[in-house]
C-alpha atoms as a PDB file:
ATOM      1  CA  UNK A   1      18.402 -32.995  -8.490  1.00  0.00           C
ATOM      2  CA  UNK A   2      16.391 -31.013  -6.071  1.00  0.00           C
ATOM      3  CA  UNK A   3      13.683 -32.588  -3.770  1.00  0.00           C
ATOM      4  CA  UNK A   4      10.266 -32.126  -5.405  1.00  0.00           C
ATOM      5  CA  UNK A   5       7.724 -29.640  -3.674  1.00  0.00           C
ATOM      6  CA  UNK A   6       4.561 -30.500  -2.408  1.00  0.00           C
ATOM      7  CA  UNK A   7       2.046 -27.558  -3.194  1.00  0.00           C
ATOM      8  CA  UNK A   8      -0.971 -26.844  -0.959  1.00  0.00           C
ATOM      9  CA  UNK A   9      -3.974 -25.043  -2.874  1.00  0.00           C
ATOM     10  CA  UNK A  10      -5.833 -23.134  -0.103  1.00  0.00           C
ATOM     11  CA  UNK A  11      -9.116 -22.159  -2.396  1.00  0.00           C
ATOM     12  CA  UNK A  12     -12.526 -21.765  -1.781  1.00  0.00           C
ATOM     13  CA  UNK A  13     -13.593 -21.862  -5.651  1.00  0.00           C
ATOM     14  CA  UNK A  14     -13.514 -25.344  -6.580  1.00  0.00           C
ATOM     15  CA  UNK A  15     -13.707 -25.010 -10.159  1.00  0.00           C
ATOM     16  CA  UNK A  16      -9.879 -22.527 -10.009  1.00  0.00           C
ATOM     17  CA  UNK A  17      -8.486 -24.748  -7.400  1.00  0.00           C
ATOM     18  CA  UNK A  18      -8.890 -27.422  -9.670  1.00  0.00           C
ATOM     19  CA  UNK A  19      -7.547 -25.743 -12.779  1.00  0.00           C
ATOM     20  CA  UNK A  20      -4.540 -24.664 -10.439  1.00  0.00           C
ATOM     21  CA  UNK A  21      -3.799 -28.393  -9.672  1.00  0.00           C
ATOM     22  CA  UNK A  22      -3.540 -29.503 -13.324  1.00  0.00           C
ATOM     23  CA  UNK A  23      -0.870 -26.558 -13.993  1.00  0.00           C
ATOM     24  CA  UNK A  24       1.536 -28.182 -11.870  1.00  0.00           C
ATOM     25  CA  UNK A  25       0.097 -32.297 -11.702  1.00  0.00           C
ATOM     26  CA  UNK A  26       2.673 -33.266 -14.288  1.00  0.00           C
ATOM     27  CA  UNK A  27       5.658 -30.149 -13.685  1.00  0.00           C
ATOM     28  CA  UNK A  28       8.606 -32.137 -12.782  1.00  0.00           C
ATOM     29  CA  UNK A  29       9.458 -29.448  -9.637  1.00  0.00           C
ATOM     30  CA  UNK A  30       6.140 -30.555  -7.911  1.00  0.00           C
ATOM     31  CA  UNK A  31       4.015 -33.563  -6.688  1.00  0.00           C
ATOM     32  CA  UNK A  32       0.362 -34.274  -7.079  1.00  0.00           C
ATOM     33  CA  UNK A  33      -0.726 -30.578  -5.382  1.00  0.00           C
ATOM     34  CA  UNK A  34      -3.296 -31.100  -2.513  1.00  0.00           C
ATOM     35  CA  UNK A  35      -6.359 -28.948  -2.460  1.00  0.00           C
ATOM     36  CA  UNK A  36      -8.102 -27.860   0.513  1.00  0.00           C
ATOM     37  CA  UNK A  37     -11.591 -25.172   1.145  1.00  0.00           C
ATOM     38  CA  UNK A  38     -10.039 -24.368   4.914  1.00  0.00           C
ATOM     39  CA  UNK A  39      -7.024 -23.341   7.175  1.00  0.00           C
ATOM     40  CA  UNK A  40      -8.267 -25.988  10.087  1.00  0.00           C
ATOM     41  CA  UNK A  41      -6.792 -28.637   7.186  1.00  0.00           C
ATOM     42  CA  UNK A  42      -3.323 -27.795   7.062  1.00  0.00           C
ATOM     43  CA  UNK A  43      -2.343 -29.574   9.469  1.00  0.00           C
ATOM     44  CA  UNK A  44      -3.590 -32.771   8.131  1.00  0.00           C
ATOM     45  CA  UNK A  45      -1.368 -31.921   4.958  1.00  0.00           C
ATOM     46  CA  UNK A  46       1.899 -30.557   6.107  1.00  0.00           C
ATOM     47  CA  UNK A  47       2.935 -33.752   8.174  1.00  0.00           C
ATOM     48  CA  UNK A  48       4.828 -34.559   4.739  1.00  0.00           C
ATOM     49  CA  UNK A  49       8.370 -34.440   4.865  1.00  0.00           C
ATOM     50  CA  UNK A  50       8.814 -32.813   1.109  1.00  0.00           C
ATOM     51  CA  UNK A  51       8.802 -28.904   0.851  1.00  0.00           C
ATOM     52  CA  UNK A  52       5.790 -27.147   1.148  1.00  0.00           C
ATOM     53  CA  UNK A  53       4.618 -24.120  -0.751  1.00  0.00           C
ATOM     54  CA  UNK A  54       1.239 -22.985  -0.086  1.00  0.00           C
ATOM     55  CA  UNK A  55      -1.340 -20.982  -2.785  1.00  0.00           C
ATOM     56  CA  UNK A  56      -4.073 -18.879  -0.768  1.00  0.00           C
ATOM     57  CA  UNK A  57      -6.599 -17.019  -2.261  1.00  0.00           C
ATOM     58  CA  UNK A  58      -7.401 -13.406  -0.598  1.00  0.00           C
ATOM     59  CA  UNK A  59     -10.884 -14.281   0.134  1.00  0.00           C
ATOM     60  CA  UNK A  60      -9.895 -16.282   2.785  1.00  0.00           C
ATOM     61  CA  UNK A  61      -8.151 -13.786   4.741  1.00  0.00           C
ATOM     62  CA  UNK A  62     -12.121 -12.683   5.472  1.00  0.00           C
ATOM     63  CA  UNK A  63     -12.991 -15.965   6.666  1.00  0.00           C
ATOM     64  CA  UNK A  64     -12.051 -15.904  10.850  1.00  0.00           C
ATOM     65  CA  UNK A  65      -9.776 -15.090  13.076  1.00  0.00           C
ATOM     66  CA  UNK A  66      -8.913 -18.413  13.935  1.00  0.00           C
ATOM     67  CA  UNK A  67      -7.962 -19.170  10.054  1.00  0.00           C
ATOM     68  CA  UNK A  68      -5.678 -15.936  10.057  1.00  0.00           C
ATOM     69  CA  UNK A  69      -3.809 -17.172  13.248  1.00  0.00           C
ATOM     70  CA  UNK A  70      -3.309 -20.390  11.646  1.00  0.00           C
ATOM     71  CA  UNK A  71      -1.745 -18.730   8.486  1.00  0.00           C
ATOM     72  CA  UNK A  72       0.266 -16.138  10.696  1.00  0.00           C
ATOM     73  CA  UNK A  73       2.429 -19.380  12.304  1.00  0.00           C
ATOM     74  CA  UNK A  74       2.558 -20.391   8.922  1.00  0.00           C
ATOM     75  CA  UNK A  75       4.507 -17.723   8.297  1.00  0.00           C
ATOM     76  CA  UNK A  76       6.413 -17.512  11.782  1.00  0.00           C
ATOM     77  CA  UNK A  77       7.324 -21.201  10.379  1.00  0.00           C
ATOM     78  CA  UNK A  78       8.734 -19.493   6.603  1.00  0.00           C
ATOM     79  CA  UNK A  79       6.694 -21.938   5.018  1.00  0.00           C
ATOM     80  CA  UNK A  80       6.501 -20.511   1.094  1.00  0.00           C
ATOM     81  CA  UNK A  81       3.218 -18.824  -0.127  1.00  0.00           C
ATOM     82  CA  UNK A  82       1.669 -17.542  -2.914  1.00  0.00           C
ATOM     83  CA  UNK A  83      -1.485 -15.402  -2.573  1.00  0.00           C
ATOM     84  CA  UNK A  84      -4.493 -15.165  -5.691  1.00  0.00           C
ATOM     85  CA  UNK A  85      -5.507 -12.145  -5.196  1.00  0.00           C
ATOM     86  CA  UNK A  86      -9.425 -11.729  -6.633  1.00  0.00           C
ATOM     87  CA  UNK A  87     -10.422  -8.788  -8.295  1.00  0.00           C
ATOM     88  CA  UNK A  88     -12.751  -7.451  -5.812  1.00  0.00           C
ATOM     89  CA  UNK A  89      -9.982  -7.538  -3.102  1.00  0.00           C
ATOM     90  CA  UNK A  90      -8.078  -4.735  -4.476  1.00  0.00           C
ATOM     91  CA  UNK A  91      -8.211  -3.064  -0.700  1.00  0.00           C
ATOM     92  CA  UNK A  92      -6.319  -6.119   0.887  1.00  0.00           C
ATOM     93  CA  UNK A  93      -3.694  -5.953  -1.035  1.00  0.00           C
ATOM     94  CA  UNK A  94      -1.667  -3.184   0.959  1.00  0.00           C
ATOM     95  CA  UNK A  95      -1.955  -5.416   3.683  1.00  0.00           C
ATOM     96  CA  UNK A  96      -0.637  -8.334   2.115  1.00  0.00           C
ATOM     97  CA  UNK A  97       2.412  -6.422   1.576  1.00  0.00           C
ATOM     98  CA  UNK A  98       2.556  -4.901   5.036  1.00  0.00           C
ATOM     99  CA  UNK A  99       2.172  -8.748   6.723  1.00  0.00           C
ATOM    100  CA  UNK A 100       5.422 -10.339   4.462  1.00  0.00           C
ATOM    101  CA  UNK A 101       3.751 -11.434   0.989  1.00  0.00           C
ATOM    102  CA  UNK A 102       6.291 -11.128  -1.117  1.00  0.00           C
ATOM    103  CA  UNK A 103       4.385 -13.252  -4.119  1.00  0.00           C
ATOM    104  CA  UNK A 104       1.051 -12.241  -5.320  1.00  0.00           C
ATOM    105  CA  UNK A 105      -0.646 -12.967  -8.612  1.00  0.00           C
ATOM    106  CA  UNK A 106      -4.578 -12.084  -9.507  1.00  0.00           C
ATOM    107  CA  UNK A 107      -6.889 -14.233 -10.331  1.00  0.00           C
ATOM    108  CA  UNK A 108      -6.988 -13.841 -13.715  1.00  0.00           C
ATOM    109  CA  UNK A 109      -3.226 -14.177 -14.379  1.00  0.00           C
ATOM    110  CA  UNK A 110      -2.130 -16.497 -17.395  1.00  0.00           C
ATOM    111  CA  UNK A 111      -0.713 -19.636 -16.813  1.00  0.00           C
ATOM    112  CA  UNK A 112       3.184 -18.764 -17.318  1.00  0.00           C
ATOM    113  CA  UNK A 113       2.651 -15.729 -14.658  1.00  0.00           C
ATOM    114  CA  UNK A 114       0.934 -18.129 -12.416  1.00  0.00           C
ATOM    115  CA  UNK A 115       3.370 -20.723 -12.518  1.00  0.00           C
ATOM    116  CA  UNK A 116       6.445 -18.059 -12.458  1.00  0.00           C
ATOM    117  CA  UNK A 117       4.818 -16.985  -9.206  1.00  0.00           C
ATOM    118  CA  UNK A 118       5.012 -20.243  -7.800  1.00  0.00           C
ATOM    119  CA  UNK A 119       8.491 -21.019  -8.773  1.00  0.00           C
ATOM    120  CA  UNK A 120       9.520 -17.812  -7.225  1.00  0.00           C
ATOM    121  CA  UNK A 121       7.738 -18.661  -3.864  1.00  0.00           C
ATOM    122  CA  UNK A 122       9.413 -21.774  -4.103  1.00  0.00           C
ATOM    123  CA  UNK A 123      12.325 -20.279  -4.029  1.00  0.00           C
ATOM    124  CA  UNK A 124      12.167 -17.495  -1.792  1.00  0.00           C
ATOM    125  CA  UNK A 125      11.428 -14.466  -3.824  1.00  0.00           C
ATOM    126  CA  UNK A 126       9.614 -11.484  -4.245  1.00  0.00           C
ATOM    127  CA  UNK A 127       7.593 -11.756  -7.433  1.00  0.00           C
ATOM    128  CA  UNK A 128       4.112  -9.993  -8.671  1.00  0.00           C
ATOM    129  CA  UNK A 129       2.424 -10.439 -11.631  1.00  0.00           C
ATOM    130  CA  UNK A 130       1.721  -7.639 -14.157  1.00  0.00           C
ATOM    131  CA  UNK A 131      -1.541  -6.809 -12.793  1.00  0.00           C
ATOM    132  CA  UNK A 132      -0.882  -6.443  -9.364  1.00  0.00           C
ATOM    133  CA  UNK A 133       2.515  -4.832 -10.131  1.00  0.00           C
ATOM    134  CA  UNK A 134       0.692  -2.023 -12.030  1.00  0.00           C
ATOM    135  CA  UNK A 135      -2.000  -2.158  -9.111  1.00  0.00           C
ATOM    136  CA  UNK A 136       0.699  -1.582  -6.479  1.00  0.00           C
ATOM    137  CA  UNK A 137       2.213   1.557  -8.903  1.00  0.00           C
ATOM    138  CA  UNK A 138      -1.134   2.841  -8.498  1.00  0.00           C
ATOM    139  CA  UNK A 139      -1.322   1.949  -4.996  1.00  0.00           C
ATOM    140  CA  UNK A 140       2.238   3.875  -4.159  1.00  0.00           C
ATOM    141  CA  UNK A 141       1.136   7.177  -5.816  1.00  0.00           C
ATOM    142  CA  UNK A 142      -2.623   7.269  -4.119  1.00  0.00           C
ATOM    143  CA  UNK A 143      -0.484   6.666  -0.886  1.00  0.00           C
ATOM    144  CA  UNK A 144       2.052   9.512  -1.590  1.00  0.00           C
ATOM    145  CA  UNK A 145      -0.785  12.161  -1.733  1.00  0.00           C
ATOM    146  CA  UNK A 146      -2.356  10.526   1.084  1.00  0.00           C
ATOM    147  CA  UNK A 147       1.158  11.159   3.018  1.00  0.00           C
ATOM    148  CA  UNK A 148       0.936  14.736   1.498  1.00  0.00           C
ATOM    149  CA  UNK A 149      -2.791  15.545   2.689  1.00  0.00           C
ATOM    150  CA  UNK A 150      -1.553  14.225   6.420  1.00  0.00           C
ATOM    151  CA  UNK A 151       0.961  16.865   6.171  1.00  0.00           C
ATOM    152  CA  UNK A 152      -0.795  19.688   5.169  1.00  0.00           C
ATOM    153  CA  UNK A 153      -3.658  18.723   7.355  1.00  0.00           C
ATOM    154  CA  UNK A 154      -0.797  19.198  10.137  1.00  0.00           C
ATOM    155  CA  UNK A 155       0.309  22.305   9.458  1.00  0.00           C
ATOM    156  CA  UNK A 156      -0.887  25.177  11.525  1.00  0.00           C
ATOM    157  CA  UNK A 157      -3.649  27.583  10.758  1.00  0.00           C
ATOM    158  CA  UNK A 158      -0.873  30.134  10.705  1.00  0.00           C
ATOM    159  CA  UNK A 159       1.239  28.213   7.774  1.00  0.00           C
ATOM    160  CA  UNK A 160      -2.004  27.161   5.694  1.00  0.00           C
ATOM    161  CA  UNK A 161      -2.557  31.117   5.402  1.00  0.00           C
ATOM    162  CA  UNK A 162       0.892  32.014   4.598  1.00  0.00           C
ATOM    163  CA  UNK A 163       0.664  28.659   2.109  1.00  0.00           C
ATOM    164  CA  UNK A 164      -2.981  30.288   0.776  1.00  0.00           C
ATOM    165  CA  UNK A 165      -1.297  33.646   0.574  1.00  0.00           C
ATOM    166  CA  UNK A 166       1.218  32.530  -1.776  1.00  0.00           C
ATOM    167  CA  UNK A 167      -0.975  31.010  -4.043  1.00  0.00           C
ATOM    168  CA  UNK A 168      -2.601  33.937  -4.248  1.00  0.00           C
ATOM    169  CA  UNK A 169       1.401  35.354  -4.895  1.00  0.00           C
ATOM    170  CA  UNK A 170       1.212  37.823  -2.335  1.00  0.00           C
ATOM    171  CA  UNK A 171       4.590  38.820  -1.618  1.00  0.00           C
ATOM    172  CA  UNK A 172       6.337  38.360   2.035  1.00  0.00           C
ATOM    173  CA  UNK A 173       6.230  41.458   3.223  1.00  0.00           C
ATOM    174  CA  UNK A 174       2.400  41.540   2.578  1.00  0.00           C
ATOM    175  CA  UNK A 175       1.475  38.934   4.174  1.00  0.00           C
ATOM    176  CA  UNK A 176       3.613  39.801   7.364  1.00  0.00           C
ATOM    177  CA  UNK A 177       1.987  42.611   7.166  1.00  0.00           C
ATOM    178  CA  UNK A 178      -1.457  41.085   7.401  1.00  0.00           C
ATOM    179  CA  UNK A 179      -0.541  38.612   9.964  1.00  0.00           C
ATOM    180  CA  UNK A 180       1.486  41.687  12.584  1.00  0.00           C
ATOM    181  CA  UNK A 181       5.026  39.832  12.295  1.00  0.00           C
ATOM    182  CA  UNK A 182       7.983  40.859  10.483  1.00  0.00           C
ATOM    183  CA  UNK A 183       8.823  39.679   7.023  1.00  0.00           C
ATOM    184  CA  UNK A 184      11.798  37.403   8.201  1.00  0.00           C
ATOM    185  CA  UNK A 185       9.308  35.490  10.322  1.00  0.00           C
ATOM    186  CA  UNK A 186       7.003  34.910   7.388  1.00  0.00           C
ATOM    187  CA  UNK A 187      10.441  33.700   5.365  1.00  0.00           C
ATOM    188  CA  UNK A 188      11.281  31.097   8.415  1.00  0.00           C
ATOM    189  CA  UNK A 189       7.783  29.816   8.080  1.00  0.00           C
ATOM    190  CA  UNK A 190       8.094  29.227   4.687  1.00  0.00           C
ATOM    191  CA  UNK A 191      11.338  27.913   4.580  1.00  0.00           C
ATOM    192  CA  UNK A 192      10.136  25.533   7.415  1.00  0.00           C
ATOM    193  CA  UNK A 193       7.433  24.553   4.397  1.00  0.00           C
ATOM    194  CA  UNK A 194       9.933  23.603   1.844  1.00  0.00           C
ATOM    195  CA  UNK A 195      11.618  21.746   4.025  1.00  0.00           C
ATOM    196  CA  UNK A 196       8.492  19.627   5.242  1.00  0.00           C
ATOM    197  CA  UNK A 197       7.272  18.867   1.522  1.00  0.00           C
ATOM    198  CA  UNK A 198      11.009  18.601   0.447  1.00  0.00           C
ATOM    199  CA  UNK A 199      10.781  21.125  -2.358  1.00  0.00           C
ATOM    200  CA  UNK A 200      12.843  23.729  -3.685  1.00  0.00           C
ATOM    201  CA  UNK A 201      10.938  26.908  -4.361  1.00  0.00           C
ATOM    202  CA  UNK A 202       7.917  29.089  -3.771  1.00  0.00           C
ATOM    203  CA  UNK A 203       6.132  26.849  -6.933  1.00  0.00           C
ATOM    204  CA  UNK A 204       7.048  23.392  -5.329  1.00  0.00           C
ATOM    205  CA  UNK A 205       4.962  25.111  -2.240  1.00  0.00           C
ATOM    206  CA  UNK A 206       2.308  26.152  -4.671  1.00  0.00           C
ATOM    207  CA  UNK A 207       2.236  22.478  -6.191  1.00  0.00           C
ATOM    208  CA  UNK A 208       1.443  21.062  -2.771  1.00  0.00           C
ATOM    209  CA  UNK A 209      -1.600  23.108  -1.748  1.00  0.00           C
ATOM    210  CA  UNK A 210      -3.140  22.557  -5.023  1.00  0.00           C
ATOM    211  CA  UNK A 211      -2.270  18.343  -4.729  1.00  0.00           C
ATOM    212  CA  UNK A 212      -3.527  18.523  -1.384  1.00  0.00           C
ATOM    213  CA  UNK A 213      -6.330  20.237  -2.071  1.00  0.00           C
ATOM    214  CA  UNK A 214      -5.620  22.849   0.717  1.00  0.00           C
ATOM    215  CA  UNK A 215      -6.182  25.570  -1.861  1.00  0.00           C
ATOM    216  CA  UNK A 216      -9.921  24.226  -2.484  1.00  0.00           C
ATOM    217  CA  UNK A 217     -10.512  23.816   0.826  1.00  0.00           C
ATOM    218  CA  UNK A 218      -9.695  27.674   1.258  1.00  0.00           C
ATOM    219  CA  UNK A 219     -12.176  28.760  -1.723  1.00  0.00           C
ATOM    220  CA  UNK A 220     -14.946  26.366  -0.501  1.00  0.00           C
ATOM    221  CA  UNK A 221     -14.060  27.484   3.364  1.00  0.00           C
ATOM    222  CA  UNK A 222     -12.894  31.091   3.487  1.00  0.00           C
ATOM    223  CA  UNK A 223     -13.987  31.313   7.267  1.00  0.00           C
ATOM    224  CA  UNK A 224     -12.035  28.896   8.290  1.00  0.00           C
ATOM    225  CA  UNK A 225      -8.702  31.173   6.899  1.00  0.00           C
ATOM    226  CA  UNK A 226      -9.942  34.167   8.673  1.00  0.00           C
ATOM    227  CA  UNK A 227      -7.116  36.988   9.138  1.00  0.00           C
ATOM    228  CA  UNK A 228      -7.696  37.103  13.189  1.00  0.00           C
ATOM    229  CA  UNK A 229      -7.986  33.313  13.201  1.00  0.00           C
ATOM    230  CA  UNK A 230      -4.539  33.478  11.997  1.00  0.00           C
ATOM    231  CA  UNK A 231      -2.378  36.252  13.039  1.00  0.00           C
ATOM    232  CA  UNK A 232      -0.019  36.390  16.293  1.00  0.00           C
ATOM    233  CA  UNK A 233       0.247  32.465  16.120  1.00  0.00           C
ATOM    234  CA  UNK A 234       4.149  32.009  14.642  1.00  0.00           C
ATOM    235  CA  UNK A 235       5.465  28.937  15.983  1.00  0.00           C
ATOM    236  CA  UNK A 236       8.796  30.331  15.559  1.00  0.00           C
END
């Protein structure tokens, strides 16, 4: 039989902590949690021989930088936690994945996600509750055409016109034309631009300006895309 785990309830809302504590007070894989309202107290409860695993709620990753440092050699020690993420903490939650939390349930999860969360802390896992799972989808596609806008925002004056130009499906040899290089050097550029946004036609180049808003930036900012601005500036 395996060696019961003492769990650690890190929360400054009494009223949860305490409703926390009775989901696991009589589960036969834990003893009688302890609940504490600060990081300065973990030391006074992980002298204990038994396994720890530790719940935190987000809000106290806003508390100091002395209670961070105490929860970073936490986790320089692999001691097991689960984070409650709270509704209004939605922004943290990137950086809970970029520090090593690998289990994260919100506060309003039900009681079988909540203790599945636990369990799979306990045992090493990466585990998120529906909620947050859904919230990281949305997080993943809101930092894709972040990722995108950096790379247009990159690109040279001389590619966002070419980029504009074919939006506006002006053919190669025109806009060479307008820009005093040869048609071939207008191709590279473009080809360079399929490469970057890893698409396989003129319309997967038209799909990016208009996700990255490069196209409305041109109709709002048409000075900014003037003609002289642009020409004689191939990087190739």
């Amino acid at each position: 039989m395996n060696m019961q785990s003492q769990v650690i309830i890190c929360d400054q809302q009494p009223v949860y902590a305490l409703g926390s504590a009775m989901l696991i007070d009589k589960h036969p894989a834990y003893l009688t949690p302890n609940i504490i309202e600060h990081f300065s107290m973990l030391n006074e409860v992980t002298i204990h021989a038994a396994p720890k695993v530790i719940v935190i709620e987000s809000a106290m990753f806003k508390i100091s930088q002395t209670q961070n440092l105490a929860l970073s050699e936490l986790l320089k020690k692999k001691v097991p936690v689960m984070i409650v993420l709270n509704d209004q903490d939605d922004f943290i939650l990137y950086q809970l994945i970029e520090n090593g939390f690998s289990v994260i349930v919100s506060r309003n999860v039900s009681k079988e996600e909540w203790l599945k969360g636990l369990e799979m802390a306990r045992k090493d896992k990466v585990y998120f509750s529906n909620e947050i799972a859904n919230k990281i989808a949305t997080m993943v596609n809101k930092m894709e055409d972040v990722q995108l806008m950096d790379k247009v925002h990159q690109l040279s004056l001389y590619d966002k016109y070419i980029l504009i130009r074919i939006c506006q499906e002006a053919p190669s040899k025109i806009i060479a034309s307008e820009l005093g290089h040869s048609k071939r050097t207008v191709e590279g550029h473009r080809t360079k631009m399929m490469q970057l946004f890893d698409v396989k036609n003129v319309a997967g180049l038209v799909k990016m300006a208009f996700i990255s808003k490069l196209y409305d930036h041109y109709l709002s900012n048409p000075g900014l895309y003037d003609i002289t601005l642009c020409a004689k500036t191939s990087s190739l």
